[in-house]
C-alpha atoms as a PDB file:
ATOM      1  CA  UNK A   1       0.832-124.937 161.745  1.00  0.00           C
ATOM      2  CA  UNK A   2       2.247-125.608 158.527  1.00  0.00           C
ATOM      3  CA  UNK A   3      -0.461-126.213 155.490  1.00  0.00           C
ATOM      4  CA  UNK A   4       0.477-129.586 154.189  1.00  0.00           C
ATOM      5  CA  UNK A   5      -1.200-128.508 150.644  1.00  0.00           C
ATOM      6  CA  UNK A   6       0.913-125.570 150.374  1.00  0.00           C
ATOM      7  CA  UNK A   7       2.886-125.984 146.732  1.00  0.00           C
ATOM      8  CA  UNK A   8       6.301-126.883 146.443  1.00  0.00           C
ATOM      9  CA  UNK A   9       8.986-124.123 146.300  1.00  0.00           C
ATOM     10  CA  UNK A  10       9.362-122.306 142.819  1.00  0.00           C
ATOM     11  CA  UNK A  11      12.876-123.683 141.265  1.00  0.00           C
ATOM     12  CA  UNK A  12      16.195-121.977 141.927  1.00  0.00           C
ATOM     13  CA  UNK A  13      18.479-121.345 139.047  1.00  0.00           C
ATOM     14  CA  UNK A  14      21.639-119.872 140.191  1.00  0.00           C
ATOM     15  CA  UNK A  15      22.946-116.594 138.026  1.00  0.00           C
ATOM     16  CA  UNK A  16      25.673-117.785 136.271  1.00  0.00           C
ATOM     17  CA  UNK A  17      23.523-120.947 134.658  1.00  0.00           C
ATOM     18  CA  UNK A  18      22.207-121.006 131.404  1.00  0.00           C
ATOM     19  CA  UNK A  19      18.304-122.280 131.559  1.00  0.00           C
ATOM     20  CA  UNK A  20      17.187-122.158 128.072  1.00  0.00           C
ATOM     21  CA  UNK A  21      13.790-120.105 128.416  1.00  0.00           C
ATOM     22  CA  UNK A  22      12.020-122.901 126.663  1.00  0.00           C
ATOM     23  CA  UNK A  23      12.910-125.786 129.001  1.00  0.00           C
ATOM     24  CA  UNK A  24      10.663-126.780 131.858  1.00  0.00           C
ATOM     25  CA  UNK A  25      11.850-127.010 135.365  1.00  0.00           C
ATOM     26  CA  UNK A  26       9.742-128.635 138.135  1.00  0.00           C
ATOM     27  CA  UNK A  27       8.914-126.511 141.597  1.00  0.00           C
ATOM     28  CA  UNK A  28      12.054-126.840 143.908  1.00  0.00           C
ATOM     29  CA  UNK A  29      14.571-127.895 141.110  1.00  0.00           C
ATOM     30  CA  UNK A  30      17.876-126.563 142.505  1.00  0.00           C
ATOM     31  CA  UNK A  31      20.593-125.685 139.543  1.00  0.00           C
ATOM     32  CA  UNK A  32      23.991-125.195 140.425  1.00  0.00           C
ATOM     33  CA  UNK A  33      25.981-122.307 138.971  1.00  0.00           C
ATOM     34  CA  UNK A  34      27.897-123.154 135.107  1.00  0.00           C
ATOM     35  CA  UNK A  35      24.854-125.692 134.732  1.00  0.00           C
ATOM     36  CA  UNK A  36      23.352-125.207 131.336  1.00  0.00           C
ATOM     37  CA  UNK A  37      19.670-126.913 130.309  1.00  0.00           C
ATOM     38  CA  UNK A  38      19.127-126.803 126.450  1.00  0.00           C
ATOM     39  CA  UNK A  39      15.361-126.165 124.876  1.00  0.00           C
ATOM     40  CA  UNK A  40      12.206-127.892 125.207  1.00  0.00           C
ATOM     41  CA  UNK A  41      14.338-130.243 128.547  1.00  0.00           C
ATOM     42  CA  UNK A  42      11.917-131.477 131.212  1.00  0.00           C
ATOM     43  CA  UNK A  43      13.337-131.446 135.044  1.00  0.00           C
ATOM     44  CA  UNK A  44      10.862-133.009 137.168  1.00  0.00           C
ATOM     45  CA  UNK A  45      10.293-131.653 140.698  1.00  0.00           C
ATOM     46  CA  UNK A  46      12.543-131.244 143.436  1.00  0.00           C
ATOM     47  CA  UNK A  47      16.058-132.401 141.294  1.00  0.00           C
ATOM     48  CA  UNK A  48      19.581-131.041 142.050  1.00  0.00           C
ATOM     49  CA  UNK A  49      21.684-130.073 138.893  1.00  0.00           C
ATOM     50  CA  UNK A  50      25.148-130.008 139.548  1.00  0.00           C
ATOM     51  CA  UNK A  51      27.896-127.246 138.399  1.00  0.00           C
ATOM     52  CA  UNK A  52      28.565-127.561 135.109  1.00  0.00           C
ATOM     53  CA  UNK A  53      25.935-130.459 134.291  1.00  0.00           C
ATOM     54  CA  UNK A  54      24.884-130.604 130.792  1.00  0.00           C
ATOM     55  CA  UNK A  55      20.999-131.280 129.994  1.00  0.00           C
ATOM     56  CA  UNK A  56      21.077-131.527 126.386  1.00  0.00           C
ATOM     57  CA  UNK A  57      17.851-130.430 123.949  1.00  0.00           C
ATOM     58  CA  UNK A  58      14.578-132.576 124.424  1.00  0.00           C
ATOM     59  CA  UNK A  59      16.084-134.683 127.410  1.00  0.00           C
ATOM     60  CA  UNK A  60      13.329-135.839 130.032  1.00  0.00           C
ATOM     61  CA  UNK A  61      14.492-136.165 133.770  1.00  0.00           C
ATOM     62  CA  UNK A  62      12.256-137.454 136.348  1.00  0.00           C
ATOM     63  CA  UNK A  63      10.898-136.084 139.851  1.00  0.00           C
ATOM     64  CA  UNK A  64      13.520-135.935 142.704  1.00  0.00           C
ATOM     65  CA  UNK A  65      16.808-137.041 140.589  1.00  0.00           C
ATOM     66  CA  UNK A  66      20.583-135.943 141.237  1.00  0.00           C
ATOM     67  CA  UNK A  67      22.398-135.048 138.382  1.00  0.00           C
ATOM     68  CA  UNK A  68      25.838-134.400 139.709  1.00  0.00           C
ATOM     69  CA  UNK A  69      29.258-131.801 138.831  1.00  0.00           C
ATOM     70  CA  UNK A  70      29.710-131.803 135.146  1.00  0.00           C
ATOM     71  CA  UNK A  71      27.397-135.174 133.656  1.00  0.00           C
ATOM     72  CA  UNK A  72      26.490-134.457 130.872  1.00  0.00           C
ATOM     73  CA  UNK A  73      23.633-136.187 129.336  1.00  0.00           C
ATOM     74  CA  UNK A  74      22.675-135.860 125.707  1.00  0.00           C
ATOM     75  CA  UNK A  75      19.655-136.074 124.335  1.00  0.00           C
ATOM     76  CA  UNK A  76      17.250-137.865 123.187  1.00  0.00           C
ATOM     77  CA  UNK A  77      17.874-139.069 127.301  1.00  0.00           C
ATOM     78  CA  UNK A  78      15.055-139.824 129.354  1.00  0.00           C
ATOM     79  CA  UNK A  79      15.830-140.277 133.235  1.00  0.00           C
ATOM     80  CA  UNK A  80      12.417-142.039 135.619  1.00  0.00           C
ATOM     81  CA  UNK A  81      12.052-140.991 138.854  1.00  0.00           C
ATOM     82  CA  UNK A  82      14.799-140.858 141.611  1.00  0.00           C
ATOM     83  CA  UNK A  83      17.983-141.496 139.331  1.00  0.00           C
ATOM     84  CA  UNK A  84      21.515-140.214 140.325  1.00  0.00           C
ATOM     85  CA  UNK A  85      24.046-139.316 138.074  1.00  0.00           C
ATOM     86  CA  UNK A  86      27.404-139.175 139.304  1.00  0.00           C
ATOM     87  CA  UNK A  87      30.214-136.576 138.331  1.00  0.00           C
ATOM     88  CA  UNK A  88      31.124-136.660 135.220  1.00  0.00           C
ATOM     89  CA  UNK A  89      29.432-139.636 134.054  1.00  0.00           C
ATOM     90  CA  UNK A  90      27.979-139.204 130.146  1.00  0.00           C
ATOM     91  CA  UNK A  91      25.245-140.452 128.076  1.00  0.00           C
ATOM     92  CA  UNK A  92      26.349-140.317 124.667  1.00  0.00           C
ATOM     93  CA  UNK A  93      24.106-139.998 121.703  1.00  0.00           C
ATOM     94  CA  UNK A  94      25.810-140.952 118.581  1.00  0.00           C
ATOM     95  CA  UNK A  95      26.428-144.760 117.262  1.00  0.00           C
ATOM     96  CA  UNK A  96      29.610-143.504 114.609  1.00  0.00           C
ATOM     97  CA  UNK A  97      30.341-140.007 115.557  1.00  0.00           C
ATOM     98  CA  UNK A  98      32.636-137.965 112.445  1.00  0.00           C
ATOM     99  CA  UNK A  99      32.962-134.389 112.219  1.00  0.00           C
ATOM    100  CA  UNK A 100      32.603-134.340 108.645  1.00  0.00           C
ATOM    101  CA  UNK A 101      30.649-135.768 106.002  1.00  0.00           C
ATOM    102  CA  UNK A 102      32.400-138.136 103.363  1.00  0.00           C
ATOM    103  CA  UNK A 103      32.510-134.793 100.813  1.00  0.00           C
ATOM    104  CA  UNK A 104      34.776-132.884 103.651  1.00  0.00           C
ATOM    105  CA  UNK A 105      31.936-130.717 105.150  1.00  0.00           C
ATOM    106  CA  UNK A 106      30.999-130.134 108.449  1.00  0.00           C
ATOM    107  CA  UNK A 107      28.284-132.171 109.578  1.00  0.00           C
ATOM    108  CA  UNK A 108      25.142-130.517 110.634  1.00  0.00           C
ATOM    109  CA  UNK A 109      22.007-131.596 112.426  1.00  0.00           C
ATOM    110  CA  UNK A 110      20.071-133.535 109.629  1.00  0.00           C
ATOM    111  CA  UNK A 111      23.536-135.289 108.695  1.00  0.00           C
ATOM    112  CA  UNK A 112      23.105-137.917 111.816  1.00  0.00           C
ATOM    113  CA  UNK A 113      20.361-139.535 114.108  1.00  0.00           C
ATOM    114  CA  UNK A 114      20.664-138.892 117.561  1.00  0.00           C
ATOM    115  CA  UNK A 115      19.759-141.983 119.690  1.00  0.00           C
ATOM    116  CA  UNK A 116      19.380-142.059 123.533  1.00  0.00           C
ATOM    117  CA  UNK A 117      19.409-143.961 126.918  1.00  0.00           C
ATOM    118  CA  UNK A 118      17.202-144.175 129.223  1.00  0.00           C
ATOM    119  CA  UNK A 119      17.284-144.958 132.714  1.00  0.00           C
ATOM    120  CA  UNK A 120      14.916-146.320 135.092  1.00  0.00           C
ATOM    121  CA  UNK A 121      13.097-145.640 138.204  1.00  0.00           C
ATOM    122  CA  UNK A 122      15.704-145.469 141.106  1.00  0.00           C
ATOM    123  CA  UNK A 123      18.738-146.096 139.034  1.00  0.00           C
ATOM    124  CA  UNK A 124      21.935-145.266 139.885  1.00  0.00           C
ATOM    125  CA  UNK A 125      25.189-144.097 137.171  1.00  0.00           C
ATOM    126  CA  UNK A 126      28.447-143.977 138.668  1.00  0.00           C
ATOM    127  CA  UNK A 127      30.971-140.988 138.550  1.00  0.00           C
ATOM    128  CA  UNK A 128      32.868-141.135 135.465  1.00  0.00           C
ATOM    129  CA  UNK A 129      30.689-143.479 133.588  1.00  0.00           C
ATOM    130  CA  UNK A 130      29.581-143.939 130.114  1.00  0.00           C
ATOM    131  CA  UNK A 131      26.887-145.114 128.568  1.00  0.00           C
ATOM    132  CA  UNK A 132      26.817-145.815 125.116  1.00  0.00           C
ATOM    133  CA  UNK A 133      24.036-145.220 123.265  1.00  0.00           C
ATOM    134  CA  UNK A 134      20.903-147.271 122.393  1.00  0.00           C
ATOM    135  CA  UNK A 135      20.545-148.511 125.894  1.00  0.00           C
ATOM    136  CA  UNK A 136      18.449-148.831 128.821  1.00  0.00           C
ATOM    137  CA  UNK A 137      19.325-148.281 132.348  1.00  0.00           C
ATOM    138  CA  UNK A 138      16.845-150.404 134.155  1.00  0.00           C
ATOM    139  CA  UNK A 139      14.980-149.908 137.449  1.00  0.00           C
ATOM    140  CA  UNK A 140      17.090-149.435 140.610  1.00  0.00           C
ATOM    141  CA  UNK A 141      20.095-150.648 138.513  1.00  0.00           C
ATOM    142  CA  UNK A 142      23.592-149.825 139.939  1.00  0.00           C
ATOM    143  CA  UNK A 143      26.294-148.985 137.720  1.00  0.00           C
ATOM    144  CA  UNK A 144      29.434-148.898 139.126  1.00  0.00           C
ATOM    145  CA  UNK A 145      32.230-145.459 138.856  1.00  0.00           C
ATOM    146  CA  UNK A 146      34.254-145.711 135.679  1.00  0.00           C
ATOM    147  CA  UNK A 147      32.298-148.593 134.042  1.00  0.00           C
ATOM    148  CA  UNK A 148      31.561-148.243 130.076  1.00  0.00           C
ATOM    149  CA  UNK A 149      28.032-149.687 129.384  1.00  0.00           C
ATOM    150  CA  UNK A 150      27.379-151.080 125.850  1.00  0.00           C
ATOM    151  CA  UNK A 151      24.386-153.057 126.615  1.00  0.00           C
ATOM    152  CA  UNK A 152      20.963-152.939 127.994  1.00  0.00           C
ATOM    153  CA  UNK A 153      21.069-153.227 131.734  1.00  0.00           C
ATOM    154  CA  UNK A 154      18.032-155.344 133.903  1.00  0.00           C
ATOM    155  CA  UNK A 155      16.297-154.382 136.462  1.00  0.00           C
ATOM    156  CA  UNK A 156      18.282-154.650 139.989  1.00  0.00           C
ATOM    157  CA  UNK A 157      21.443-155.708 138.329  1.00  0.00           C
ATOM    158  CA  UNK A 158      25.069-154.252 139.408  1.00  0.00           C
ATOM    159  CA  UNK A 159      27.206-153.790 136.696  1.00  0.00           C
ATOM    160  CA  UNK A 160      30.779-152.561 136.424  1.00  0.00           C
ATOM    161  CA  UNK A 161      34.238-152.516 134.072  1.00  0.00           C
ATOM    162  CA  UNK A 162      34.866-152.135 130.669  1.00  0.00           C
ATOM    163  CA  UNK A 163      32.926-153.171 129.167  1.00  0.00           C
ATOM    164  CA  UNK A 164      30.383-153.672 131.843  1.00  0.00           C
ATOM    165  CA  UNK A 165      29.490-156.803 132.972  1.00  0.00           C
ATOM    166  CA  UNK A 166      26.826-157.943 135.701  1.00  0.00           C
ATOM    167  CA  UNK A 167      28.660-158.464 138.756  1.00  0.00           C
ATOM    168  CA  UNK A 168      25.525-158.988 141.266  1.00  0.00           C
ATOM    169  CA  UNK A 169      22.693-157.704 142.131  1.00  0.00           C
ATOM    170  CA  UNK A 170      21.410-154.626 144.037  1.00  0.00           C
ATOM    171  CA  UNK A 171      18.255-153.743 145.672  1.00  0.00           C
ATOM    172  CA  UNK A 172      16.310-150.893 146.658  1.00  0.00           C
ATOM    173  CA  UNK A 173      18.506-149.162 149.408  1.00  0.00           C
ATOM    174  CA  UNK A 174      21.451-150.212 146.933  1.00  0.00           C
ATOM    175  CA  UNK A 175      22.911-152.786 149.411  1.00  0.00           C
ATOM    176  CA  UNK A 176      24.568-155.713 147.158  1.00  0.00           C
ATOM    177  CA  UNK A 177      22.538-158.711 147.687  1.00  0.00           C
ATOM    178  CA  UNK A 178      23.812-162.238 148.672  1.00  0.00           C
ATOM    179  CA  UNK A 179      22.468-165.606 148.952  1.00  0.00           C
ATOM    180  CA  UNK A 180      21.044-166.591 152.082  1.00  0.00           C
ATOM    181  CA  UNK A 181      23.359-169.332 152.279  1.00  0.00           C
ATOM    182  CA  UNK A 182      26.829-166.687 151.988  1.00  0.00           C
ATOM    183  CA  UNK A 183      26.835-167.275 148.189  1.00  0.00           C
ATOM    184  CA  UNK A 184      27.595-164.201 146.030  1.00  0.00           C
ATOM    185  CA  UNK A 185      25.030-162.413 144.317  1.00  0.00           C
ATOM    186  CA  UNK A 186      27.167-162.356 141.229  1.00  0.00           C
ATOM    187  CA  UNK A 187      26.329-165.715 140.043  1.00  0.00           C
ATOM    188  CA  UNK A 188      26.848-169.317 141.401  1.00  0.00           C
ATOM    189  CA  UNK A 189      23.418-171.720 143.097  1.00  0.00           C
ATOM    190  CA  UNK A 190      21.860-168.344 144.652  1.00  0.00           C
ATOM    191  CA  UNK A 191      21.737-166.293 141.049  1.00  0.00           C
ATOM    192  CA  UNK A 192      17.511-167.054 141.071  1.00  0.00           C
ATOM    193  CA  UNK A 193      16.981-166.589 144.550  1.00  0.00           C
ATOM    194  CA  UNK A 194      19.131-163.250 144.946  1.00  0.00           C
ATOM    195  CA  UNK A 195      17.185-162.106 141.740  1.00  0.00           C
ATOM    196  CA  UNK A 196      13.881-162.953 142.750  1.00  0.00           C
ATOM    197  CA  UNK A 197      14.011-161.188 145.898  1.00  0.00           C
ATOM    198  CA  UNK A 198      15.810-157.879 144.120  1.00  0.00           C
ATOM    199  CA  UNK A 199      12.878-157.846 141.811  1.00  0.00           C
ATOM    200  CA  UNK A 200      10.009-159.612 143.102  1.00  0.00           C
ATOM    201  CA  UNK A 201       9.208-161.035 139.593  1.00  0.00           C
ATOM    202  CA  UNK A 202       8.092-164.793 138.926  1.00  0.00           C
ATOM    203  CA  UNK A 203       9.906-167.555 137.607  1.00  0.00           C
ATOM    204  CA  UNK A 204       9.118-167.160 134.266  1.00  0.00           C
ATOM    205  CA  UNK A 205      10.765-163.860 134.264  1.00  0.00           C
ATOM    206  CA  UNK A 206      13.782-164.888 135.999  1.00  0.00           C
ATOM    207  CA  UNK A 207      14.114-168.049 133.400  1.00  0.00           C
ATOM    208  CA  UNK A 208      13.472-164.643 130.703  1.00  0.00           C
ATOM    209  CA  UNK A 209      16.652-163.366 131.712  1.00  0.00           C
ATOM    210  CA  UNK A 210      18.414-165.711 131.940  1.00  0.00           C
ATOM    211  CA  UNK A 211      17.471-166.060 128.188  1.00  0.00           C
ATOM    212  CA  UNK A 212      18.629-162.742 127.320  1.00  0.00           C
ATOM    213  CA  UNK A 213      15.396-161.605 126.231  1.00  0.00           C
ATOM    214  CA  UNK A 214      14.716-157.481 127.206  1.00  0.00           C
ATOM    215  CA  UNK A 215      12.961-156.942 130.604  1.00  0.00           C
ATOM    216  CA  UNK A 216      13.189-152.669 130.358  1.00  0.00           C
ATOM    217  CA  UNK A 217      10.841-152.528 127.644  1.00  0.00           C
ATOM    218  CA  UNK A 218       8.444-150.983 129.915  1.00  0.00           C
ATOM    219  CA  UNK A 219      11.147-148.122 131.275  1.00  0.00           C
ATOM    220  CA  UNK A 220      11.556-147.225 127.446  1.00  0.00           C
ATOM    221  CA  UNK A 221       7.642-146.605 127.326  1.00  0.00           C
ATOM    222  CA  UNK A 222       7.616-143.748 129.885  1.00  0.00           C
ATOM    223  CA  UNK A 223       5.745-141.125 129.195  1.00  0.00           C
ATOM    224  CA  UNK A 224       7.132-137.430 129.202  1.00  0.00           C
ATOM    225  CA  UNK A 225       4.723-136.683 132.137  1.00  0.00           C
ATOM    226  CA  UNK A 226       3.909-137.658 134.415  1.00  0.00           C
ATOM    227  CA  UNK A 227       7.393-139.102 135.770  1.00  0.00           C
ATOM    228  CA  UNK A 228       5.772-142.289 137.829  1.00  0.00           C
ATOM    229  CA  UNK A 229       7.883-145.760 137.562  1.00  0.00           C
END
């Protein structure tokens, strides 16, 4: 009979990744050989690390998220539960990036403030992506492979090209949604109904996006632990 309190497997760091002995991994994290995790990182339980992913210093990732070949995600990140990162997708971290400081000399760590994006609950990034830093991700949002995100996506929203633009909407088991009627998620008479049903919100939060006002406040106010939506 199995014990259904027994604890979750210890992680598994392959030998040829480089697991900073100051970051945390969660019981049955799984991290793929070239991977490398940077100090004081958080992996929540039970993620998958990729070859050759890149966790950089201080970055937060949730319970139960893929991070896939060679994304590489710069801090100050912080991932929710149950995101997937494709291949090679990054999160960038620096507005006006310059090797050099006006004088000529290398910049250093104190030269330049690193800013972050963060990604909700059950979010997904396409392979190849990039997200531009400050942004949020929001909750079960969809971005599509390739697309370059500049601004703060909502919750539910599919978003592709470059620059990214909301092309529909997307719910839980990542299925585009349409308009009962055949209309297009993407926009036309069904926009509010397709939304409301991704979401479940009221009307007065529908009518808040529509008014461009920011609806992931509350992903940007996750804690470090623990990694609940």
């Amino acid at each position: 009979m199995t014990d259904s309190g027994a604890s979750p497997p210890e992680a598994s760091v392959t030998p040829t990744a480089d697991v900073d002995e100051h970051a945390d991994i969660g019981p049955g994290t799984l991290i793929w050989p070239l991977a490398q995790v940077r100090e004081h990182a958080v992996l929540g339980q039970n993620c998958i690390l990729g070859r050759g992913a890149y966790i950089g210093p201080g970055v937060t990732v949730g319970h139960n998220c893929k991070i896939q070949n060679y994304a590489l995600i710069y801090e100050p990140a912080r991932l929710g539960d149950g995101v997937f990162v494709g291949p090679g997708a990054v999160f960038t971290n620096d507005t006006f990036p310059r090797a050099v400081n006006v004088d000529g000399t290398r910049k250093a760590a104190e030269d330049w403030n690193a800013v972050g994006v963060r990604v909700g609950t059950g979010a997904s990034i396409g392979a190849r992506s990039v997200c531009i830093a400050p942004l949020t991700i929001g909750r079960w949002a969809m971005v599509a492979a390739g697309a370059v995100v500049t601004r703060d996506v909502p919750d539910f929203a599919l978003v592709a090209g470059v620059p990214a633009r909301r092309i529909g909407w997307v719910g839980r088991s990542s299925n585009p949604l349409t308009d009962d009627d055949g209309g297009g998620g993407g926009g036309g008479g069904g926009r509010s109904s397709v939304q409301s049903r991704a979401t479940g919100i009221t009307n007065a939060t529908v009518r808040s996006q529509r008014s461009g006002r920011d609806l992931t406040s509350r992903t940007s106010e996750q804690p470090t632990r623990p990694f609940s939506s």
